[in-house]
N, C-alpha and C. Protein backbone atom coordinates (compact mmCIF):
# COMPACT_ATOMS: atom_id res chain seq x y z
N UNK A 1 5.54 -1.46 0.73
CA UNK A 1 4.17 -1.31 0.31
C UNK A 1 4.14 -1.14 -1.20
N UNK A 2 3.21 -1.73 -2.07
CA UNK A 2 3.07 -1.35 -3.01
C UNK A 2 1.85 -0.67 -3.81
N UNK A 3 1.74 0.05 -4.63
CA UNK A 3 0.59 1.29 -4.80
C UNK A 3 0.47 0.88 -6.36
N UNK A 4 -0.60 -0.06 -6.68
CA UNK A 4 -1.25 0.56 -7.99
C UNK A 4 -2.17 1.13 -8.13
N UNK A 5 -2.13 2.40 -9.06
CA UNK A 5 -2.73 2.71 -9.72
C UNK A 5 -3.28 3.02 -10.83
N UNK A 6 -4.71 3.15 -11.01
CA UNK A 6 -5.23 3.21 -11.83
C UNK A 6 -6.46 4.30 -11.98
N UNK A 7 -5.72 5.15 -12.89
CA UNK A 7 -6.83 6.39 -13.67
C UNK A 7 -7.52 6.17 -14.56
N UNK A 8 -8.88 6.76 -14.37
CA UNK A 8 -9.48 6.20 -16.36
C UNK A 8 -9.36 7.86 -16.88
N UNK A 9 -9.42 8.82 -16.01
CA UNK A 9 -9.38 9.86 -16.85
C UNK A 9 -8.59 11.44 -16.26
N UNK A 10 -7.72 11.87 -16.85
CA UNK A 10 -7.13 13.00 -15.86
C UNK A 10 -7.22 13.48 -15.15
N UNK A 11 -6.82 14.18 -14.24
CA UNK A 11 -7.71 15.11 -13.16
C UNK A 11 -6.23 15.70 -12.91
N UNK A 12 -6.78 17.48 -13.85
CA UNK A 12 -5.31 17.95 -13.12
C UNK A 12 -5.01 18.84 -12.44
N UNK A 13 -5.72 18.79 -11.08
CA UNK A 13 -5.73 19.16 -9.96
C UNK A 13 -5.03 18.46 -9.21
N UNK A 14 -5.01 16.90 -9.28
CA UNK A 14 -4.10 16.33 -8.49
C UNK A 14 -2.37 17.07 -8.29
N UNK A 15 -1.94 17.73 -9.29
CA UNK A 15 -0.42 17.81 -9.03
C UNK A 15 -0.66 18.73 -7.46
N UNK A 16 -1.11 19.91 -7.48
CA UNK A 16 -1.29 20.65 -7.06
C UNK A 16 -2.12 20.00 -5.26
N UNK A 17 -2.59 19.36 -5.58
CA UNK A 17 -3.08 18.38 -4.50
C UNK A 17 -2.06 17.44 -3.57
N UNK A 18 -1.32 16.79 -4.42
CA UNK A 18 -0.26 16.19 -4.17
C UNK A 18 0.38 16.99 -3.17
N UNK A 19 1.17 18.32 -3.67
CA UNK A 19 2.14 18.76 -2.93
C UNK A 19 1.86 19.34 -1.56
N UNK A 20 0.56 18.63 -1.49
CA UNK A 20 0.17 19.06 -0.08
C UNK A 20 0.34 18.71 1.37
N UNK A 21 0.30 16.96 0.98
CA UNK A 21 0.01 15.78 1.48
C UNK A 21 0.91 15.69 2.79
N UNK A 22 0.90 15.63 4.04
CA UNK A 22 1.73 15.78 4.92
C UNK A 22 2.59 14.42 4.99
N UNK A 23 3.96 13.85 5.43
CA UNK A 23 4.77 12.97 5.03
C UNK A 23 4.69 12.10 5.88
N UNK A 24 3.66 11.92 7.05
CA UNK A 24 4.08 10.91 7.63
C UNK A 24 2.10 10.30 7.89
N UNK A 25 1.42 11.22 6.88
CA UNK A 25 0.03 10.78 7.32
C UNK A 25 -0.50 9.40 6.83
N UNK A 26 0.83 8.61 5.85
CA UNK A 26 0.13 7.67 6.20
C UNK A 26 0.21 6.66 6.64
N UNK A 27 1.47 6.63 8.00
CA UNK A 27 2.22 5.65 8.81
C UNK A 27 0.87 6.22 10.01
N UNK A 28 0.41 7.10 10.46
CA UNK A 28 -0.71 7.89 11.16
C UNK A 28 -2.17 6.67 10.96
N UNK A 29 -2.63 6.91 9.37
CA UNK A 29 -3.68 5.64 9.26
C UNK A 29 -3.49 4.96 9.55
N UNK A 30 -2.39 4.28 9.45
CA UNK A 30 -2.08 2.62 9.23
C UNK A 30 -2.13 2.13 11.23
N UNK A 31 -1.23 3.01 11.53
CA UNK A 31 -1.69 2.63 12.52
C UNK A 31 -3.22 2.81 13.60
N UNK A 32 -3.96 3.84 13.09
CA UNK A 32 -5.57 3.86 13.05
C UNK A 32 -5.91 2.69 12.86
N UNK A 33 -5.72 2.13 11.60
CA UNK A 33 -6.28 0.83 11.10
C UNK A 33 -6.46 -0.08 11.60
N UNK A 34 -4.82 -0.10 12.54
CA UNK A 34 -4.34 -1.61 13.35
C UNK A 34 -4.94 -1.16 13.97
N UNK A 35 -5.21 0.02 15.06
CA UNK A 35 -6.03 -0.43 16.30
C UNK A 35 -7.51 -0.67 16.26
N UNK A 36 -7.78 0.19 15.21
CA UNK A 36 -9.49 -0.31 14.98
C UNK A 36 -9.59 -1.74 14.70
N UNK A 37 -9.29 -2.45 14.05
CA UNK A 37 -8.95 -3.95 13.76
C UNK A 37 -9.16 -4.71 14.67
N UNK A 38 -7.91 -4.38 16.05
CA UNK A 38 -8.64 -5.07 17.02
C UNK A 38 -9.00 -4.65 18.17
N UNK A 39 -9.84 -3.46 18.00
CA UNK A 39 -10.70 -3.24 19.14
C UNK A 39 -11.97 -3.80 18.32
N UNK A 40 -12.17 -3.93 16.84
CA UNK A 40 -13.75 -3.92 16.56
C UNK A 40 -13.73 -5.56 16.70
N UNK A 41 -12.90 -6.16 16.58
CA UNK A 41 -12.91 -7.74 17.06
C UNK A 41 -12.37 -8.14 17.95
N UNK A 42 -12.58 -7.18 19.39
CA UNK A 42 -12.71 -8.08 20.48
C UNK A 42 -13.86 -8.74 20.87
N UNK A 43 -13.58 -10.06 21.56
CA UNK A 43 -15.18 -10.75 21.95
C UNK A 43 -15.18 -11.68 20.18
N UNK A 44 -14.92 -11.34 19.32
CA UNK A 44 -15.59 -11.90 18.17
C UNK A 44 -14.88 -13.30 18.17
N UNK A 45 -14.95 -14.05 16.78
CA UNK A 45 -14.91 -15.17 16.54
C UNK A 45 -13.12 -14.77 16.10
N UNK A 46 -12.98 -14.44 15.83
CA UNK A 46 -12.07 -13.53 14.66
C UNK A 46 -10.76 -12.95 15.44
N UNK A 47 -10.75 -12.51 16.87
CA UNK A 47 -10.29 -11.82 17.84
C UNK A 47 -8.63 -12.55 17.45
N UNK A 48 -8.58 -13.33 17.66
CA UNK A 48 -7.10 -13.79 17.31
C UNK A 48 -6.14 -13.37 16.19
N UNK A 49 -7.17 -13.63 15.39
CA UNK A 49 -6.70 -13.16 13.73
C UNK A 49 -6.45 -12.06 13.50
N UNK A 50 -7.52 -11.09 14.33
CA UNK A 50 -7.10 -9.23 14.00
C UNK A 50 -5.98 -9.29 15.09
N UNK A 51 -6.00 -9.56 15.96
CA UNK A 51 -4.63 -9.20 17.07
C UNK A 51 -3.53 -9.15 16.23
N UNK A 52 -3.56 -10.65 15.54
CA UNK A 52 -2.01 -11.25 14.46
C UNK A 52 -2.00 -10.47 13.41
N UNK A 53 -2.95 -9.65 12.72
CA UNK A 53 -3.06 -8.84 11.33
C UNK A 53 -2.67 -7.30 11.84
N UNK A 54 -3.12 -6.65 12.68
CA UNK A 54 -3.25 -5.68 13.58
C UNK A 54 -1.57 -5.72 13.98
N UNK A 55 -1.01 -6.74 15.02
CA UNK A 55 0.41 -6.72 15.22
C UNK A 55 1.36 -6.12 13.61
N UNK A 56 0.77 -6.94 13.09
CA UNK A 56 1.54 -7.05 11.20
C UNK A 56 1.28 -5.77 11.00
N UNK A 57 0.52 -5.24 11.19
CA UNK A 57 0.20 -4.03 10.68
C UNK A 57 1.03 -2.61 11.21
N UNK A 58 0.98 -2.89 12.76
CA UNK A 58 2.08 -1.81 13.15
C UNK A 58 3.33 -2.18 13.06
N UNK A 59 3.68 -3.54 12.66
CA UNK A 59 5.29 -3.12 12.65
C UNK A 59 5.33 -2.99 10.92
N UNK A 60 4.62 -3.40 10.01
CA UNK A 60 4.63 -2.79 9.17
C UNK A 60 4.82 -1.13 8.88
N UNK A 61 4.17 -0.75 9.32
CA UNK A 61 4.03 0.57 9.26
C UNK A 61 5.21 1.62 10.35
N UNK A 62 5.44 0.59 11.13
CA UNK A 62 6.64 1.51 12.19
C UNK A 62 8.10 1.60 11.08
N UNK A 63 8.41 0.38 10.03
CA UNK A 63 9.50 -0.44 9.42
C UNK A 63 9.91 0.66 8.53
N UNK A 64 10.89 0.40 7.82
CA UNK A 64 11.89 1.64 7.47
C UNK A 64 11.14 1.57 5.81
N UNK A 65 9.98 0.17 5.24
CA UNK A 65 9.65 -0.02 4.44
C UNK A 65 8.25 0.63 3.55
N UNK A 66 8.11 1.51 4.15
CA UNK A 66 6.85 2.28 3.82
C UNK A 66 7.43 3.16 2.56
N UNK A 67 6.81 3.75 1.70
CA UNK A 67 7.33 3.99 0.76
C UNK A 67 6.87 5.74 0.92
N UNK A 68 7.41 6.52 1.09
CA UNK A 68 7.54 8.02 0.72
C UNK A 68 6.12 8.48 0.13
N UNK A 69 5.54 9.16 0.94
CA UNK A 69 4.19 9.43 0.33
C UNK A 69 4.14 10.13 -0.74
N UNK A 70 5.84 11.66 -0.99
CA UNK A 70 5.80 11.84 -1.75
C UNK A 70 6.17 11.19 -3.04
N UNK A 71 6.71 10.31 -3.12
CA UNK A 71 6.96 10.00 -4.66
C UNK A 71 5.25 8.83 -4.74
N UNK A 72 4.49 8.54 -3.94
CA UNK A 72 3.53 7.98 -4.20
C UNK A 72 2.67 8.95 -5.35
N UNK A 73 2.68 10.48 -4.38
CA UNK A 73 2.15 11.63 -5.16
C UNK A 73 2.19 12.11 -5.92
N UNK A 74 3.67 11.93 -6.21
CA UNK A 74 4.38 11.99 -7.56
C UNK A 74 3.84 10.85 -8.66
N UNK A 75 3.96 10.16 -8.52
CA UNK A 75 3.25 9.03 -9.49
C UNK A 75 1.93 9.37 -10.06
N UNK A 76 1.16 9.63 -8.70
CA UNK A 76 -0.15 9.91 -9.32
C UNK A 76 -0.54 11.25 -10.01
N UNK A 77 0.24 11.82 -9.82
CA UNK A 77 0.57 13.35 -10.24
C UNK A 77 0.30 12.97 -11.75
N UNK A 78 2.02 12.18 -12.27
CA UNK A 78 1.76 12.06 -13.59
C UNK A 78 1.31 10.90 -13.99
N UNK A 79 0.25 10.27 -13.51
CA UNK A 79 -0.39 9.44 -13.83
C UNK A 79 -1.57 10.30 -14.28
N UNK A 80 -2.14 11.11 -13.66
CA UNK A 80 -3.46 12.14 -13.71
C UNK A 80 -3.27 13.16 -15.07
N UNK A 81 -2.10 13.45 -14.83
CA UNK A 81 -1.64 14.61 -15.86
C UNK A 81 -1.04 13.89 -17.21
N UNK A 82 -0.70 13.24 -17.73
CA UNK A 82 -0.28 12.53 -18.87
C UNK A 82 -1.22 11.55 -20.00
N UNK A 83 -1.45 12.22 -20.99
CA UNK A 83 -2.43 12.20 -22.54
C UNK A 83 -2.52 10.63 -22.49
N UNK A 84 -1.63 9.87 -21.89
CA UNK A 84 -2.15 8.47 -22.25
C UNK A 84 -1.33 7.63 -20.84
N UNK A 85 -2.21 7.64 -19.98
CA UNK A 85 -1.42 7.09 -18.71
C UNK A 85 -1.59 5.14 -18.57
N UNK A 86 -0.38 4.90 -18.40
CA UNK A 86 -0.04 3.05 -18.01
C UNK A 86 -1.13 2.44 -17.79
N UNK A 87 -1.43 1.25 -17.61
CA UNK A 87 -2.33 0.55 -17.06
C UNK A 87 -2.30 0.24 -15.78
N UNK A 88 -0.59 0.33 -15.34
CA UNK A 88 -0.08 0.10 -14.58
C UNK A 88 1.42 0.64 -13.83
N UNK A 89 1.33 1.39 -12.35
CA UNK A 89 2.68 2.23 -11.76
C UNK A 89 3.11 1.47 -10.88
N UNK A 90 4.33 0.75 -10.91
CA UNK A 90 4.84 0.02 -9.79
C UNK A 90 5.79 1.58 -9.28
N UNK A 91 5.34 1.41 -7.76
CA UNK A 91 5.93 2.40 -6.98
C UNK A 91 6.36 1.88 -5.66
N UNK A 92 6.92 2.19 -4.97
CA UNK A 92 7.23 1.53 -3.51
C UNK A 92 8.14 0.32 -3.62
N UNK A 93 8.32 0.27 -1.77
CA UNK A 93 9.47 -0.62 -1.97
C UNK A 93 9.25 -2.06 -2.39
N UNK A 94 9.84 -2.72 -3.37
CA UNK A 94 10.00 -4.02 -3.65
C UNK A 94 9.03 -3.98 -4.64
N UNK A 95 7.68 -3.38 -5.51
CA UNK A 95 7.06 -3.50 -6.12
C UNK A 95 7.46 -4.25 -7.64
N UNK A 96 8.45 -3.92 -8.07
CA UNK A 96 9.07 -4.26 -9.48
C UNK A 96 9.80 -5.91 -8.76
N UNK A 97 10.29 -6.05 -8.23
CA UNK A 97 10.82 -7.83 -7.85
C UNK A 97 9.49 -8.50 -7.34
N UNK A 98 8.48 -7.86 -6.49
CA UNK A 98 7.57 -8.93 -6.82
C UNK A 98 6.59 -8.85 -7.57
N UNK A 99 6.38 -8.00 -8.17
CA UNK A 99 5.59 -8.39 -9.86
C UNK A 99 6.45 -9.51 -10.70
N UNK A 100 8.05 -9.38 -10.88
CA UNK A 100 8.92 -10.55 -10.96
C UNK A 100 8.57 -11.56 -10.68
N UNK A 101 8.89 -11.81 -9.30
CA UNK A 101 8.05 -12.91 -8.79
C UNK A 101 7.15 -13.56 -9.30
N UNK A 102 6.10 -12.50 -8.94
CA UNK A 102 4.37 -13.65 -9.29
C UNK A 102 4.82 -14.20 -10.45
N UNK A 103 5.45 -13.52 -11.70
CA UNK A 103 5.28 -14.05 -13.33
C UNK A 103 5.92 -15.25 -13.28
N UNK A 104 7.25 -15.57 -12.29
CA UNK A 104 7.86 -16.76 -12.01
C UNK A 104 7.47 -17.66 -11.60
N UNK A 105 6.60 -17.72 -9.68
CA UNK A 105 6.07 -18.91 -9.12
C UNK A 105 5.18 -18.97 -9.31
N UNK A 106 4.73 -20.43 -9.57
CA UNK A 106 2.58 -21.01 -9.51
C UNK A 106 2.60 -19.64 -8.34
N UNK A 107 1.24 -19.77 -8.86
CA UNK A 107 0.11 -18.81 -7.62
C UNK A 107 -0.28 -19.34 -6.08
N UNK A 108 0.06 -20.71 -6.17
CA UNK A 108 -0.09 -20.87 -4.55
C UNK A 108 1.63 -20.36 -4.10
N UNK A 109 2.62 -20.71 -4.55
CA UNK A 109 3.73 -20.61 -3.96
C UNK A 109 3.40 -19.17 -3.99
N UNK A 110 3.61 -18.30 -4.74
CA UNK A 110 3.55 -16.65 -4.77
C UNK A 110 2.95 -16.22 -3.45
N UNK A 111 1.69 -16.60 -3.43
CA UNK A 111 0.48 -16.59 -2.06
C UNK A 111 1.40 -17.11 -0.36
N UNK A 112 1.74 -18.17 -0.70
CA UNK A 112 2.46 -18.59 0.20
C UNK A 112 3.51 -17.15 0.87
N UNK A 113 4.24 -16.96 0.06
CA UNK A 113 5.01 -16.21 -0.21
C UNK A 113 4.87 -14.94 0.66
N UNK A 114 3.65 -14.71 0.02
CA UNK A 114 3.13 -13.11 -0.10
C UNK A 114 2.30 -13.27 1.91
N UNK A 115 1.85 -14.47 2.58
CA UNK A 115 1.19 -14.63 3.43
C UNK A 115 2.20 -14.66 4.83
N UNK A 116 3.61 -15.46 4.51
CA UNK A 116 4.83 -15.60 5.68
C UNK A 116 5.52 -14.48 5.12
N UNK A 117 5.55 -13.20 4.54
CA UNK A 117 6.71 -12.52 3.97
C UNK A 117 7.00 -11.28 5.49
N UNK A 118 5.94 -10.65 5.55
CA UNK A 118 5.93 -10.29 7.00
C UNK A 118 6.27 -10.79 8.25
C-alpha cells in the first residue's frame, strides 16, 4: 500500500494521536470496505466488477503487504510536526520503486501495470 501525504499546516496533536492507533485497524476497514462493495452492488449493473475489486481487496488486505500502521503514524507524526514539511512521504511497501517506475514507463504501460499488479 502506499500513503501520500499531504499537510498544508501542522497539527501537533497528531504525535500524540498517532500513538494510539490500534495495529491491525486497518486490515479491519479494508475488509469492511470489501464487503460493503459487494453487498451495495448486488442486483446492479456493476455486480461483477465489485465481486472482482472486493475479492482484490481482501486478499490485499489479508497479504503480508500492508504496511504497519505504525510507521504510517509515524510519518504523519513528522509530517504534522516539522517547520517545513515535503510535498511528498513515500511510505509503505514498494512506494519508492513505483514512483521509479511511473518516471520510467509512458502512462498507459504504468496503468497497465498498476491494473494486472494484483
Amino acid at each position: 500500500m502506499i500513503a501520500f501525504v499531504h499537510i498544508d499546516r501542522p497539527v501537533p496533536f497528531i504525535s500524540m494521536a498517532a500513538q494510539q492507533i490500534p495495529d491491525r485497524i486497518g486490515i479491519q476497514n479494508g475488509k469492511i470496505a470489501a464487503d460493503h462493495l459487494a453487498e451495495s452492488a448486488k442486483g446492479d449493473a456493476y455486480e461483477a466488477q465489485a465481486k472482482k475489486t472486493a475479492e482484490g481487496m481482501r486478499k490485499q488486505y489479508s497479504g503480508s503487504m500492508m504496511s504497519d500502521p505504525k510507521i504510517v503514524a509515524r510519518a504523519i507524526s513528522r509530517a504534522a510536526n516539522t517547520r517545513r514539511p515535503k510535498a511528498r512521504y513515500l511510505i509503505g511497501f514498494g512506494a519508492k520503486p513505483l514512483v521509479f517506475l511511473h518516471t520510467l514507463l509512458p502512462a498507459r504501460w504504468f496503468d497497465w501495470f498498476m491494473m494486472h499488479a494484483s
